[in-house]
PDB file of N, CA and C in Angstrom:
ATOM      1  N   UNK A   1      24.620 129.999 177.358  1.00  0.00           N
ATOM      2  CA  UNK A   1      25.394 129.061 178.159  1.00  0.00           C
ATOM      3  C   UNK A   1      25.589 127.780 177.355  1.00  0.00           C
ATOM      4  N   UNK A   2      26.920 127.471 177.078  1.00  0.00           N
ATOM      5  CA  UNK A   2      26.986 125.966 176.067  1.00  0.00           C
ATOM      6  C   UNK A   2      27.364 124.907 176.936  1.00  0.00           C
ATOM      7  N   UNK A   3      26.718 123.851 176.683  1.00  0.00           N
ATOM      8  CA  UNK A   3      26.968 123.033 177.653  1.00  0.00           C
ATOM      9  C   UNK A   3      28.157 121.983 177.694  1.00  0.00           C
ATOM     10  N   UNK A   4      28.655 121.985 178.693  1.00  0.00           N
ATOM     11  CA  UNK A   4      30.412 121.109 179.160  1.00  0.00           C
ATOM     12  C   UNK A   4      30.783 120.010 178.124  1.00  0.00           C
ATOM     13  N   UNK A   5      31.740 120.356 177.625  1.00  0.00           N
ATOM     14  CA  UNK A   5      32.360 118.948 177.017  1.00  0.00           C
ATOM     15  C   UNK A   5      32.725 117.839 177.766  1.00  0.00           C
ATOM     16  N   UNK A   6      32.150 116.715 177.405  1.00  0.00           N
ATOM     17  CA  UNK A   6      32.777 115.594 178.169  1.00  0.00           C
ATOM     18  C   UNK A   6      34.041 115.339 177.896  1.00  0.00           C
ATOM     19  N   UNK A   7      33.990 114.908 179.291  1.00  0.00           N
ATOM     20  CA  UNK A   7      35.534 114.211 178.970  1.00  0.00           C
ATOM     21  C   UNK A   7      35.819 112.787 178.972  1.00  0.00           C
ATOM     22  N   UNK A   8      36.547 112.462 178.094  1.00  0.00           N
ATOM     23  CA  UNK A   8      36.510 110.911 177.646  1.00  0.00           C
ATOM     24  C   UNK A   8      37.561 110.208 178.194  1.00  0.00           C
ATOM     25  N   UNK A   9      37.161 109.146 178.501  1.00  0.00           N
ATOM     26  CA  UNK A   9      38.449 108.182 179.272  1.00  0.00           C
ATOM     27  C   UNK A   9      39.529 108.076 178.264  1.00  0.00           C
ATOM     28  N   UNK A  10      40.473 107.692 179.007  1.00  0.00           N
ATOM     29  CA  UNK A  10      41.975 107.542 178.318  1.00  0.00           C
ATOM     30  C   UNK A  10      41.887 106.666 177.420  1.00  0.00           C
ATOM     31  N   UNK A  11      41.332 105.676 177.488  1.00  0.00           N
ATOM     32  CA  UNK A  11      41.350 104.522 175.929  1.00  0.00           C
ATOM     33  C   UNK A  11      40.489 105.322 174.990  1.00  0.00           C
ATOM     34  N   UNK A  12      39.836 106.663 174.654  1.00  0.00           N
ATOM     35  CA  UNK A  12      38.634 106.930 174.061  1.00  0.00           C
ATOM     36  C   UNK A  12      39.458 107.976 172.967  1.00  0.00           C
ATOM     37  N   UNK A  13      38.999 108.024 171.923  1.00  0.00           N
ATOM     38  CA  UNK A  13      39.994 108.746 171.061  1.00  0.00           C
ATOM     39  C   UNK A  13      38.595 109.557 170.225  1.00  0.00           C
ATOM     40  N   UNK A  14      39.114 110.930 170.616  1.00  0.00           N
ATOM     41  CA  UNK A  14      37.445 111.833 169.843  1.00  0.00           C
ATOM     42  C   UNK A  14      37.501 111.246 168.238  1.00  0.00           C
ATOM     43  N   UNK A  15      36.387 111.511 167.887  1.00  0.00           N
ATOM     44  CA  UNK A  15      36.484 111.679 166.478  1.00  0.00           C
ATOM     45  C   UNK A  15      37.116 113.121 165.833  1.00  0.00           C
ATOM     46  N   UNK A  16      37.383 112.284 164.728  1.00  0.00           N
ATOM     47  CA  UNK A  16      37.982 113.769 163.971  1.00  0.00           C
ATOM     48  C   UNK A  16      37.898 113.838 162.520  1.00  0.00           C
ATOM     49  N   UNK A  17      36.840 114.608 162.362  1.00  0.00           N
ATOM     50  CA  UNK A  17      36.055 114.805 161.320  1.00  0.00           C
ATOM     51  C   UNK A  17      37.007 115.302 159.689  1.00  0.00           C
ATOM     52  N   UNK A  18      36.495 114.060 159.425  1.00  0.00           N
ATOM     53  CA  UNK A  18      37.372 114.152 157.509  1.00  0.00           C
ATOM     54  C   UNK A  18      36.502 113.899 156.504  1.00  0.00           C
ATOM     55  N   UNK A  19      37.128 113.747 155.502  1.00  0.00           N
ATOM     56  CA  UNK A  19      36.415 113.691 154.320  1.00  0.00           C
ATOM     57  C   UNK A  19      35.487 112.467 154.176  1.00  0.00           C
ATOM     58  N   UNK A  20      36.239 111.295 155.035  1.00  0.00           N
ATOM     59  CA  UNK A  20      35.539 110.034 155.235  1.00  0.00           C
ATOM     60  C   UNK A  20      34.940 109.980 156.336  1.00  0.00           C
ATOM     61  N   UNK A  21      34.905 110.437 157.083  1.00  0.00           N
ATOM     62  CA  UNK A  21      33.837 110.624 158.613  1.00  0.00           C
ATOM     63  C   UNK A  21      33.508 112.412 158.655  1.00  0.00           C
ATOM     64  N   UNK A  22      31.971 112.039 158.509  1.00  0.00           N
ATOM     65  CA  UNK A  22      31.211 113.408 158.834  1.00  0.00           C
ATOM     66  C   UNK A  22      29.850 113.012 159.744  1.00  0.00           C
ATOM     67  N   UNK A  23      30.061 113.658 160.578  1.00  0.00           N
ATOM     68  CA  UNK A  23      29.098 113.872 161.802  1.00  0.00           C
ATOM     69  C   UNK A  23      27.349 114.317 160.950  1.00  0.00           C
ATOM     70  N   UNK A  24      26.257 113.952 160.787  1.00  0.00           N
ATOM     71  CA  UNK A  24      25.227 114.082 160.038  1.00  0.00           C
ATOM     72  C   UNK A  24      24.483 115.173 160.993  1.00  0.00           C
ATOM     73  N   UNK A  25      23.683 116.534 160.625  1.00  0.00           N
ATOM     74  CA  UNK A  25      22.960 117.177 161.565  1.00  0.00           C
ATOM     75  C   UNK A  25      22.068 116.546 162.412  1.00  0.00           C
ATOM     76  N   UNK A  26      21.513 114.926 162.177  1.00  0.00           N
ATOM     77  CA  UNK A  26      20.443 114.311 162.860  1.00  0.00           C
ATOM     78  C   UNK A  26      21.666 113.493 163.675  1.00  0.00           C
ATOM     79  N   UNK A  27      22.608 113.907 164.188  1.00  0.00           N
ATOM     80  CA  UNK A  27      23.384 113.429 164.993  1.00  0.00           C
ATOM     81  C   UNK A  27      24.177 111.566 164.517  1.00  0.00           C
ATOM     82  N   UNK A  28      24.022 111.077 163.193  1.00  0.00           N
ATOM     83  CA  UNK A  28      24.703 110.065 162.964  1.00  0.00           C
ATOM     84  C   UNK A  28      26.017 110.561 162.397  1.00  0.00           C
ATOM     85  N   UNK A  29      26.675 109.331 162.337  1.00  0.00           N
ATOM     86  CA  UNK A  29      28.077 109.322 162.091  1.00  0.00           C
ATOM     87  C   UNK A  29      28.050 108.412 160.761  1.00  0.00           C
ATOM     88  N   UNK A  30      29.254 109.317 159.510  1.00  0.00           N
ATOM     89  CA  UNK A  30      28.723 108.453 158.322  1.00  0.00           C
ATOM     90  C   UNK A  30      30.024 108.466 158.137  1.00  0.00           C
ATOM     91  N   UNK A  31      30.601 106.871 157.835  1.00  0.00           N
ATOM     92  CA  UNK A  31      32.094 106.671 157.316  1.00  0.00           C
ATOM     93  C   UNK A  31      32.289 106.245 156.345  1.00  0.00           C
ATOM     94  N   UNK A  32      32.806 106.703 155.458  1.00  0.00           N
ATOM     95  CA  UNK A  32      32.218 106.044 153.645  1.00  0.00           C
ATOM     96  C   UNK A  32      33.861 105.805 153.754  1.00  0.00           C
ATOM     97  N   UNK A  33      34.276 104.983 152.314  1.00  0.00           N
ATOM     98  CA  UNK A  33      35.301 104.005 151.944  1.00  0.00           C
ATOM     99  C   UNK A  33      36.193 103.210 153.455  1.00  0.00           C
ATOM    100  N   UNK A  34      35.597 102.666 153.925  1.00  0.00           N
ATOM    101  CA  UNK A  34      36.082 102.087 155.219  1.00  0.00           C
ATOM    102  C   UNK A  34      37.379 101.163 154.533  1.00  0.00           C
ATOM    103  N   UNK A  35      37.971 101.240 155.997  1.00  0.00           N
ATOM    104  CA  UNK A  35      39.062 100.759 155.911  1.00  0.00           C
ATOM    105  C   UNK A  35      39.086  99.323 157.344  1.00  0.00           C
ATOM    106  N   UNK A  36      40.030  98.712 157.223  1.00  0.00           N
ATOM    107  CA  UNK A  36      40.233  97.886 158.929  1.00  0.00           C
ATOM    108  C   UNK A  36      40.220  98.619 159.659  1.00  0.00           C
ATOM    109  N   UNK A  37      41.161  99.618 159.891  1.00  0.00           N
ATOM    110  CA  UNK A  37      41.579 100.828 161.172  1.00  0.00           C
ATOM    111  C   UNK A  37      40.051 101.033 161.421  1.00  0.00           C
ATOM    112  N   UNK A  38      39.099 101.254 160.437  1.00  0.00           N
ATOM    113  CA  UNK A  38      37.719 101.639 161.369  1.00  0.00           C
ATOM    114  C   UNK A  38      36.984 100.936 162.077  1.00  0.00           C
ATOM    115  N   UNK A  39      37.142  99.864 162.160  1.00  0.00           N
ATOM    116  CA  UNK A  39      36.903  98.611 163.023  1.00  0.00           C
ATOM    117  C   UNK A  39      37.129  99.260 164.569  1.00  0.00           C
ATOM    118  N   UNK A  40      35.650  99.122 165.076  1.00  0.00           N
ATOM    119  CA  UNK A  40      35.950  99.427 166.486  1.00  0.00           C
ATOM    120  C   UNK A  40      34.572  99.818 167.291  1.00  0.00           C
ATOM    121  N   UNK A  41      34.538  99.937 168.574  1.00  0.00           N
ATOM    122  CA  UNK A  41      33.008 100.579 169.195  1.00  0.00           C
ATOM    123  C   UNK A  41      33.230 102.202 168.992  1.00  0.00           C
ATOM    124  N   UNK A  42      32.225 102.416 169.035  1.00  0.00           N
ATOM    125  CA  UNK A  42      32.264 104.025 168.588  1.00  0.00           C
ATOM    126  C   UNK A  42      31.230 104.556 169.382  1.00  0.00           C
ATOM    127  N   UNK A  43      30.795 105.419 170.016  1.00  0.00           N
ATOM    128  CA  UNK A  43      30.051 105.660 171.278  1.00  0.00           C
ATOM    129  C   UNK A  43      29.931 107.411 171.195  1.00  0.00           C
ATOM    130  N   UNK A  44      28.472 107.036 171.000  1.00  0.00           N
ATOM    131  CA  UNK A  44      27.674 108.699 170.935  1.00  0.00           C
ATOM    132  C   UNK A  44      27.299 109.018 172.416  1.00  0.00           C
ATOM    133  N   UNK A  45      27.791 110.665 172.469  1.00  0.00           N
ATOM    134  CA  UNK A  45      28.034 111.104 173.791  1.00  0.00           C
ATOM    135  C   UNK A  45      27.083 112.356 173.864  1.00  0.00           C
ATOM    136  N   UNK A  46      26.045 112.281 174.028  1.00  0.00           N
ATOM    137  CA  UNK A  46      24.637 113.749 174.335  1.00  0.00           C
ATOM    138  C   UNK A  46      24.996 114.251 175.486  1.00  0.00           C
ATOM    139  N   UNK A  47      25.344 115.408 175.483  1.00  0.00           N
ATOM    140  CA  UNK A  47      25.537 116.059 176.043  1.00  0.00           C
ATOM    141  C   UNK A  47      24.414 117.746 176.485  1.00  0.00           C
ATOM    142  N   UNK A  48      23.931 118.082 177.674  1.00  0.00           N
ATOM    143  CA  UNK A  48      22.689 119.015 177.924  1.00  0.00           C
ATOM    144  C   UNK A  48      23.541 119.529 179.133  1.00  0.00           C
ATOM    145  N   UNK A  49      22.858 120.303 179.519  1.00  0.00           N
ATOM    146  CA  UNK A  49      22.771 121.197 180.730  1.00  0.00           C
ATOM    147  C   UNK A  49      22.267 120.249 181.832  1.00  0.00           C
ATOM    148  N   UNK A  50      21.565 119.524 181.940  1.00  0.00           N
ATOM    149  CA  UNK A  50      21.328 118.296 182.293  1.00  0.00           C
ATOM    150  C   UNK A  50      21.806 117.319 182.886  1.00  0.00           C
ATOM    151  N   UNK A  51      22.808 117.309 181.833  1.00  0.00           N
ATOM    152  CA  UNK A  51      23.981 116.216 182.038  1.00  0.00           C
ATOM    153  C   UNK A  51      24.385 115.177 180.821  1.00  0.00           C
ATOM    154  N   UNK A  52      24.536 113.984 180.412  1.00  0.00           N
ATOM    155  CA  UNK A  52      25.318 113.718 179.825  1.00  0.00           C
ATOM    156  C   UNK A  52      25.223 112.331 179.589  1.00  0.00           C
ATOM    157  N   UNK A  53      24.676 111.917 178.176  1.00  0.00           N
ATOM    158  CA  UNK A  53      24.332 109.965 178.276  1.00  0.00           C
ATOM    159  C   UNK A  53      24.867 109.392 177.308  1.00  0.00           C
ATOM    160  N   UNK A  54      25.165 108.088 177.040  1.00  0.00           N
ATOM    161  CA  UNK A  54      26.176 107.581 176.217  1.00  0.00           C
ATOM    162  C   UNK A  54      25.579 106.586 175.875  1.00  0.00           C
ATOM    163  N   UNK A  55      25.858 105.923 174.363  1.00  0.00           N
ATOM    164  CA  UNK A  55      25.158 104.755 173.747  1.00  0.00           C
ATOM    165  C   UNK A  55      26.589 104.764 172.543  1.00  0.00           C
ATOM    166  N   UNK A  56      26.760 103.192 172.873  1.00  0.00           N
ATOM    167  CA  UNK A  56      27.738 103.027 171.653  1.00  0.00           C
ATOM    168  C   UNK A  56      26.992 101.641 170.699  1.00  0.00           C
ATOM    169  N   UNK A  57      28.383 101.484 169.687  1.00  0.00           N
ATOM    170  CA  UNK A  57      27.900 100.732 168.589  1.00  0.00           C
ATOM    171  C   UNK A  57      29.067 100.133 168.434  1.00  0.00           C
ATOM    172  N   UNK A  58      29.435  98.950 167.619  1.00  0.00           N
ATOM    173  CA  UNK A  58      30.415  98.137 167.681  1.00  0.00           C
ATOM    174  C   UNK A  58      30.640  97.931 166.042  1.00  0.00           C
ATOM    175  N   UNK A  59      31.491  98.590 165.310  1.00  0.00           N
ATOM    176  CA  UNK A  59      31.686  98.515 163.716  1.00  0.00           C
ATOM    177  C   UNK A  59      32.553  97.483 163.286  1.00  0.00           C
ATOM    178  N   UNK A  60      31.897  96.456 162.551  1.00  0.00           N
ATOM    179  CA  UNK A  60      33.098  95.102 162.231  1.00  0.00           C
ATOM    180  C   UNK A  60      32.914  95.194 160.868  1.00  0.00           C
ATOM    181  N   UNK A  61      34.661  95.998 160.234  1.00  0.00           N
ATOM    182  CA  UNK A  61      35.086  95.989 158.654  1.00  0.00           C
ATOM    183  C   UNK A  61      35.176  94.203 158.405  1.00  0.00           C
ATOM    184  N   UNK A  62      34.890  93.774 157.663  1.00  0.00           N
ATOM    185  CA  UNK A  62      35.266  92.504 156.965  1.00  0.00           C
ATOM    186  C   UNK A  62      36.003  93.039 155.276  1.00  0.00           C
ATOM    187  N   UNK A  63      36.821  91.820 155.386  1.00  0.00           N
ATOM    188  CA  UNK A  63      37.582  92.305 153.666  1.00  0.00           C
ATOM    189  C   UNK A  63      36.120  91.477 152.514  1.00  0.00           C
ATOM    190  N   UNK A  64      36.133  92.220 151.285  1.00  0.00           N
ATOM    191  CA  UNK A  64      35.352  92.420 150.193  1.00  0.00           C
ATOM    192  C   UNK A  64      35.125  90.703 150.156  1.00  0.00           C
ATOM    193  N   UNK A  65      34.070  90.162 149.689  1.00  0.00           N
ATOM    194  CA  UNK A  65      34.344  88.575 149.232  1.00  0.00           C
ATOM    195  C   UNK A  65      34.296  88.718 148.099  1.00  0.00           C
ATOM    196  N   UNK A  66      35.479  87.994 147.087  1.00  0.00           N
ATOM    197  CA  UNK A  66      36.105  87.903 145.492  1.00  0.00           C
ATOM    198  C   UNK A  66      35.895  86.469 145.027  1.00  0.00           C
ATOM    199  N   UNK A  67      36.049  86.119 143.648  1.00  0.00           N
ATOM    200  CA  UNK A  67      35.624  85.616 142.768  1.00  0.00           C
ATOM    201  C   UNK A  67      37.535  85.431 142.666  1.00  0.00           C
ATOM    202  N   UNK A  68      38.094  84.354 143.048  1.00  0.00           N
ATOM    203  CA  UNK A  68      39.690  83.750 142.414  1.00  0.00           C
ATOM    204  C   UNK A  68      39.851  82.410 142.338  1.00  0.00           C
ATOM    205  N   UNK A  69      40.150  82.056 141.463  1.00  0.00           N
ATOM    206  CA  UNK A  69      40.573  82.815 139.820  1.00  0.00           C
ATOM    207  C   UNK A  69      39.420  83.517 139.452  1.00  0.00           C
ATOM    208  N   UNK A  70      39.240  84.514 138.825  1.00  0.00           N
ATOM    209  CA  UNK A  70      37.947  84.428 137.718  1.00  0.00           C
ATOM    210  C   UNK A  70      37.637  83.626 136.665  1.00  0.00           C
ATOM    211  N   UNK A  71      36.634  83.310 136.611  1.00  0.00           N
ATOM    212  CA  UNK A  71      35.995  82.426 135.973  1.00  0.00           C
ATOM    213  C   UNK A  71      36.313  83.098 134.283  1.00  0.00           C
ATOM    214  N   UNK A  72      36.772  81.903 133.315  1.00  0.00           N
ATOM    215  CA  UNK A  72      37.351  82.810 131.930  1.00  0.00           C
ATOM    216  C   UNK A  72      36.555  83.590 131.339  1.00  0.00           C
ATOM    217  N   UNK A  73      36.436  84.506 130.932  1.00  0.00           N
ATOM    218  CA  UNK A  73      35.502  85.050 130.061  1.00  0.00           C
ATOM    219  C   UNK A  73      34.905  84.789 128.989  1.00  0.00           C
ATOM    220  N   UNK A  74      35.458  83.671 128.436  1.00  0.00           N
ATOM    221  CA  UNK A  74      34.738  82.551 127.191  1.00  0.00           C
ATOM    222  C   UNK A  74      35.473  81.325 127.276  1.00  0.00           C
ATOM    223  N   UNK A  75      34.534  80.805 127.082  1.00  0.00           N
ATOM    224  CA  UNK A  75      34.835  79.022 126.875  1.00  0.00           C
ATOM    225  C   UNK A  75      34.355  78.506 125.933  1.00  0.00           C
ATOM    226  N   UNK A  76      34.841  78.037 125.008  1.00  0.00           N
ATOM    227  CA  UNK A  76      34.232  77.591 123.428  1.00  0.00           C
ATOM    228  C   UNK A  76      34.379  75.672 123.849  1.00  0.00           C
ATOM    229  N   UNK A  77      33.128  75.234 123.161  1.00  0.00           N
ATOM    230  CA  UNK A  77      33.730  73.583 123.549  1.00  0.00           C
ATOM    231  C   UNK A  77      32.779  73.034 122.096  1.00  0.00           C
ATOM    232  N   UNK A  78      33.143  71.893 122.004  1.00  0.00           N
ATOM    233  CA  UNK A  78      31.995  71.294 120.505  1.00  0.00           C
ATOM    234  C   UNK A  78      31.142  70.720 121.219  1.00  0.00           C
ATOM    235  N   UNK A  79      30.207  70.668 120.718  1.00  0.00           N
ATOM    236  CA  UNK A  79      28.728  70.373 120.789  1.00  0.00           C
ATOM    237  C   UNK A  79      29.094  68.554 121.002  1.00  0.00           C
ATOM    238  N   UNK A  80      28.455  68.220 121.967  1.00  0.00           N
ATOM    239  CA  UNK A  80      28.273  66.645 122.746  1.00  0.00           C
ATOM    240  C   UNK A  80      29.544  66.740 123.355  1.00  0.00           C
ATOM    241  N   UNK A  81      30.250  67.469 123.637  1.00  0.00           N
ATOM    242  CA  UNK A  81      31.411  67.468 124.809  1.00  0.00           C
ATOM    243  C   UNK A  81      31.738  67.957 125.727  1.00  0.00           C
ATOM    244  N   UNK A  82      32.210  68.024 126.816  1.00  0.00           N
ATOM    245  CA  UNK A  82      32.147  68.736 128.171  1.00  0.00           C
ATOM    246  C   UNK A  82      32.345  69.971 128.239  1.00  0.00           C
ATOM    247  N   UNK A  83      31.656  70.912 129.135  1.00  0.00           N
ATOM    248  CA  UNK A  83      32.447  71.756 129.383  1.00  0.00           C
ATOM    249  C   UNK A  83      32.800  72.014 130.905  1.00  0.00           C
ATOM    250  N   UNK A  84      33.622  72.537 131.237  1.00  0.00           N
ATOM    251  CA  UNK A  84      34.053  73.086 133.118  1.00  0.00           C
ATOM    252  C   UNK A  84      33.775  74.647 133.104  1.00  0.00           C
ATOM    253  N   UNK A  85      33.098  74.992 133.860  1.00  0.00           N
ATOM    254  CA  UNK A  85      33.493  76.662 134.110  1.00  0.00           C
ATOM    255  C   UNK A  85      33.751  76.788 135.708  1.00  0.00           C
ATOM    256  N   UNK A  86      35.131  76.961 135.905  1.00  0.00           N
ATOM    257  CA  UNK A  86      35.310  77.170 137.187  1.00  0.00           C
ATOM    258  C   UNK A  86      35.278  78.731 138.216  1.00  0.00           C
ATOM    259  N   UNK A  87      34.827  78.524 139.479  1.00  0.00           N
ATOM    260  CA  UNK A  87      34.529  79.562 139.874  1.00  0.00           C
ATOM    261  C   UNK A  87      34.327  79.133 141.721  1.00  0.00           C
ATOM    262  N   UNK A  88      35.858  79.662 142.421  1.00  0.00           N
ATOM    263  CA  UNK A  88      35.927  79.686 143.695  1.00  0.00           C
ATOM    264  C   UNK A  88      35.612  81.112 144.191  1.00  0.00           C
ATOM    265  N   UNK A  89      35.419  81.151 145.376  1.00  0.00           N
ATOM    266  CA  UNK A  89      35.012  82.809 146.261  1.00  0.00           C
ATOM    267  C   UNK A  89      35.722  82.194 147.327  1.00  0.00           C
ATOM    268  N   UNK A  90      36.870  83.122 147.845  1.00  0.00           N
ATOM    269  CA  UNK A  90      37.056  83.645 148.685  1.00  0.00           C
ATOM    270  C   UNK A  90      36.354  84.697 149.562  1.00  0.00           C
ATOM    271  N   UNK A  91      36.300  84.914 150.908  1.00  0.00           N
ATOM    272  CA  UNK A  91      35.481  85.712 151.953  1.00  0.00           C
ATOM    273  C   UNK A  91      36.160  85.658 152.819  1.00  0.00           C
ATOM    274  N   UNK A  92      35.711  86.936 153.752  1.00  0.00           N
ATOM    275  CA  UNK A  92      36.647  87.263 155.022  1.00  0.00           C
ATOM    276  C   UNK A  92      36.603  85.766 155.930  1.00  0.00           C
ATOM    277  N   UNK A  93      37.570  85.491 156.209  1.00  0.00           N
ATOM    278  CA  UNK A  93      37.533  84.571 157.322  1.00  0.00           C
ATOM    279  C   UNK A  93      36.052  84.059 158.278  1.00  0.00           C
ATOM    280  N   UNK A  94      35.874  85.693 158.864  1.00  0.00           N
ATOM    281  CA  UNK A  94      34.811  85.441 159.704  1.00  0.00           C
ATOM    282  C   UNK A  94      33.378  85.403 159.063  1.00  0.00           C
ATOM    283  N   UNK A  95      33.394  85.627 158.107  1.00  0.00           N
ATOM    284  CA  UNK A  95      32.233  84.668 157.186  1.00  0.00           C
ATOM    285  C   UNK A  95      32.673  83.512 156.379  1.00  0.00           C
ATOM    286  N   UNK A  96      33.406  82.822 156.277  1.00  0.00           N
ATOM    287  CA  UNK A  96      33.507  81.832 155.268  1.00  0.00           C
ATOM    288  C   UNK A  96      32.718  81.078 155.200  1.00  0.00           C
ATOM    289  N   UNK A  97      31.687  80.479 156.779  1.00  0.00           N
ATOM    290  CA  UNK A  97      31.266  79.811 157.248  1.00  0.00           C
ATOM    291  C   UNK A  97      29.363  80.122 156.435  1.00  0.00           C
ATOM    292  N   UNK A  98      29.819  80.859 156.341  1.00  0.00           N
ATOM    293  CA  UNK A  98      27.929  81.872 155.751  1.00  0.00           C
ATOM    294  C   UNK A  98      28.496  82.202 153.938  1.00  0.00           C
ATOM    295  N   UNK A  99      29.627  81.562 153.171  1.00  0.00           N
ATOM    296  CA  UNK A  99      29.351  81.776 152.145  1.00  0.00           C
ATOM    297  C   UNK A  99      28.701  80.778 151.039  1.00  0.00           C
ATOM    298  N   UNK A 100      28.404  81.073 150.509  1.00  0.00           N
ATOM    299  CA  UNK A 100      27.945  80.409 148.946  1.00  0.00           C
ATOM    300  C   UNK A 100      27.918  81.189 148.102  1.00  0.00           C
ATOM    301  N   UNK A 101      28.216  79.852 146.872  1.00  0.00           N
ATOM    302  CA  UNK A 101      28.518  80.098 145.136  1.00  0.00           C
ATOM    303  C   UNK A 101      27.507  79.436 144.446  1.00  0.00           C
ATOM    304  N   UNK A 102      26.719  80.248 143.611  1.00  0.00           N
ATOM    305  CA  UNK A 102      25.829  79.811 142.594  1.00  0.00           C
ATOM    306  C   UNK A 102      26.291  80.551 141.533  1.00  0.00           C
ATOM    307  N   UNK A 103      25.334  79.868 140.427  1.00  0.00           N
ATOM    308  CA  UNK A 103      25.455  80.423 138.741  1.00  0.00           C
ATOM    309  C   UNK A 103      24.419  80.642 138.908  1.00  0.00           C
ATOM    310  N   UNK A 104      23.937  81.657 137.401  1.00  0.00           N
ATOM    311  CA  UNK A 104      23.152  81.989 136.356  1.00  0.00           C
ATOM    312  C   UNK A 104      23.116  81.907 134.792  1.00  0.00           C
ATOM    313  N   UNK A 105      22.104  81.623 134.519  1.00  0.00           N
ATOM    314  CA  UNK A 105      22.204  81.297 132.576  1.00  0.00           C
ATOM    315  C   UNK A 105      21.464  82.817 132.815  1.00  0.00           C
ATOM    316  N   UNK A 106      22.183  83.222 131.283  1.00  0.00           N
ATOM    317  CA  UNK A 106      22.006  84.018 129.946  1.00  0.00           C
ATOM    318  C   UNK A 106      21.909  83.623 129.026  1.00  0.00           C
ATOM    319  N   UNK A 107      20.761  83.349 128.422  1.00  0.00           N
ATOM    320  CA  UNK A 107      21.560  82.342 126.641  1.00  0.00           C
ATOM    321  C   UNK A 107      21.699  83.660 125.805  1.00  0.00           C
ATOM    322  N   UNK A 108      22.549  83.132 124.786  1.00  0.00           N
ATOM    323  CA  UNK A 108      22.973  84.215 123.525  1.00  0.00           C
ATOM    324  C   UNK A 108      22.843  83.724 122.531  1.00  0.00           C
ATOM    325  N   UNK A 109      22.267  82.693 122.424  1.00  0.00           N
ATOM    326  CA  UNK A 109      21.756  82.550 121.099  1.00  0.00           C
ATOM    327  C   UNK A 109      20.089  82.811 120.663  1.00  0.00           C
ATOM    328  N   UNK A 110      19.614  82.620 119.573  1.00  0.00           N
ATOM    329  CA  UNK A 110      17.884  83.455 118.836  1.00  0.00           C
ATOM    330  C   UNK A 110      17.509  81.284 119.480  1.00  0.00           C
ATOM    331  N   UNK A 111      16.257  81.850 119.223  1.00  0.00           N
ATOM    332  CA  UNK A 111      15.607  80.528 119.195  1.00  0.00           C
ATOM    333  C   UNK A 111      14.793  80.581 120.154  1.00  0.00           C
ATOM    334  N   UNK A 112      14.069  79.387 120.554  1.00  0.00           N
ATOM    335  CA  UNK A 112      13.167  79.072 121.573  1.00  0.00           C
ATOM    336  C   UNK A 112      14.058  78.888 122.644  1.00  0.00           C
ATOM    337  N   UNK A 113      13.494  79.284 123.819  1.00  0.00           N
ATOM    338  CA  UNK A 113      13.207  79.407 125.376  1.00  0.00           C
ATOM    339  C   UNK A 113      14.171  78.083 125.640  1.00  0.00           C
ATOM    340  N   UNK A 114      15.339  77.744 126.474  1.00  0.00           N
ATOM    341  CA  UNK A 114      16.095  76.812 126.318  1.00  0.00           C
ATOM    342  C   UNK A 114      16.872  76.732 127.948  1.00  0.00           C
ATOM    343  N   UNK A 115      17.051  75.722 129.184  1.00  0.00           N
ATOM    344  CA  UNK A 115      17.417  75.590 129.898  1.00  0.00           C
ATOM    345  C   UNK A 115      18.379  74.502 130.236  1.00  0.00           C
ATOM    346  N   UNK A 116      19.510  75.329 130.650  1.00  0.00           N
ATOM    347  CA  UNK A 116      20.674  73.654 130.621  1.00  0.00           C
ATOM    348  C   UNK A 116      20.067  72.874 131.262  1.00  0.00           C
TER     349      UNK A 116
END
């Protein structure tokens, strides 16, 4: 005896299993290269002989946060004179508020242990 498919309200759109959404045997849902369109509540539906219980989840895509301009890839300057290395980040909107920009040193030159 298999037990009844639910039936889903009219705003509820089944899943439909692709190369980027696969249903996991321990019952999760795995969506690899997301897109916006996947933005949305998504709501696991157990279903028994029993009857039938529901728990959803609420998926918020944000766009990638980037590095524009990029920062040049070399900057040569003489020794006792300035240099600038510039470097803005852009972030989704709804984090802009939670971003920050820091550096890191690498030195490339031999010698003793040396900190700007």
């Amino acid at each position: 005896h298999k037990p009844p498919i639910p039936l889903l309200p009219p705003d509820e759109i089944p899943i439909v299993h692709t190369e980027r959404v696969q249903q996991r045997p321990d019952g999760s849902l795995s969506i690899t290269r997301l897109v916006a369109k996947d933005a949305g509540e998504y709501e696991c539906i157990a279903t028994s002989e029993t009857g039938t219980i529901r728990a959803s989840s609420v998926l918020a895509v944000y766009n990638r946060t980037r590095v524009s301009p990029r920062p040049a890839a070399r900057v040569e300057a003489a020794k006792g004179s300035n240099a600038l290395l510039n470097c803005s980040a852009i972030a989704d909107s709804r984090l802009a508020n939670r971003l920050t920009v820091s550096w890191a040193y690498r030195p490339t030159f031999g010698g003793e242990s040396y900190r700007p």
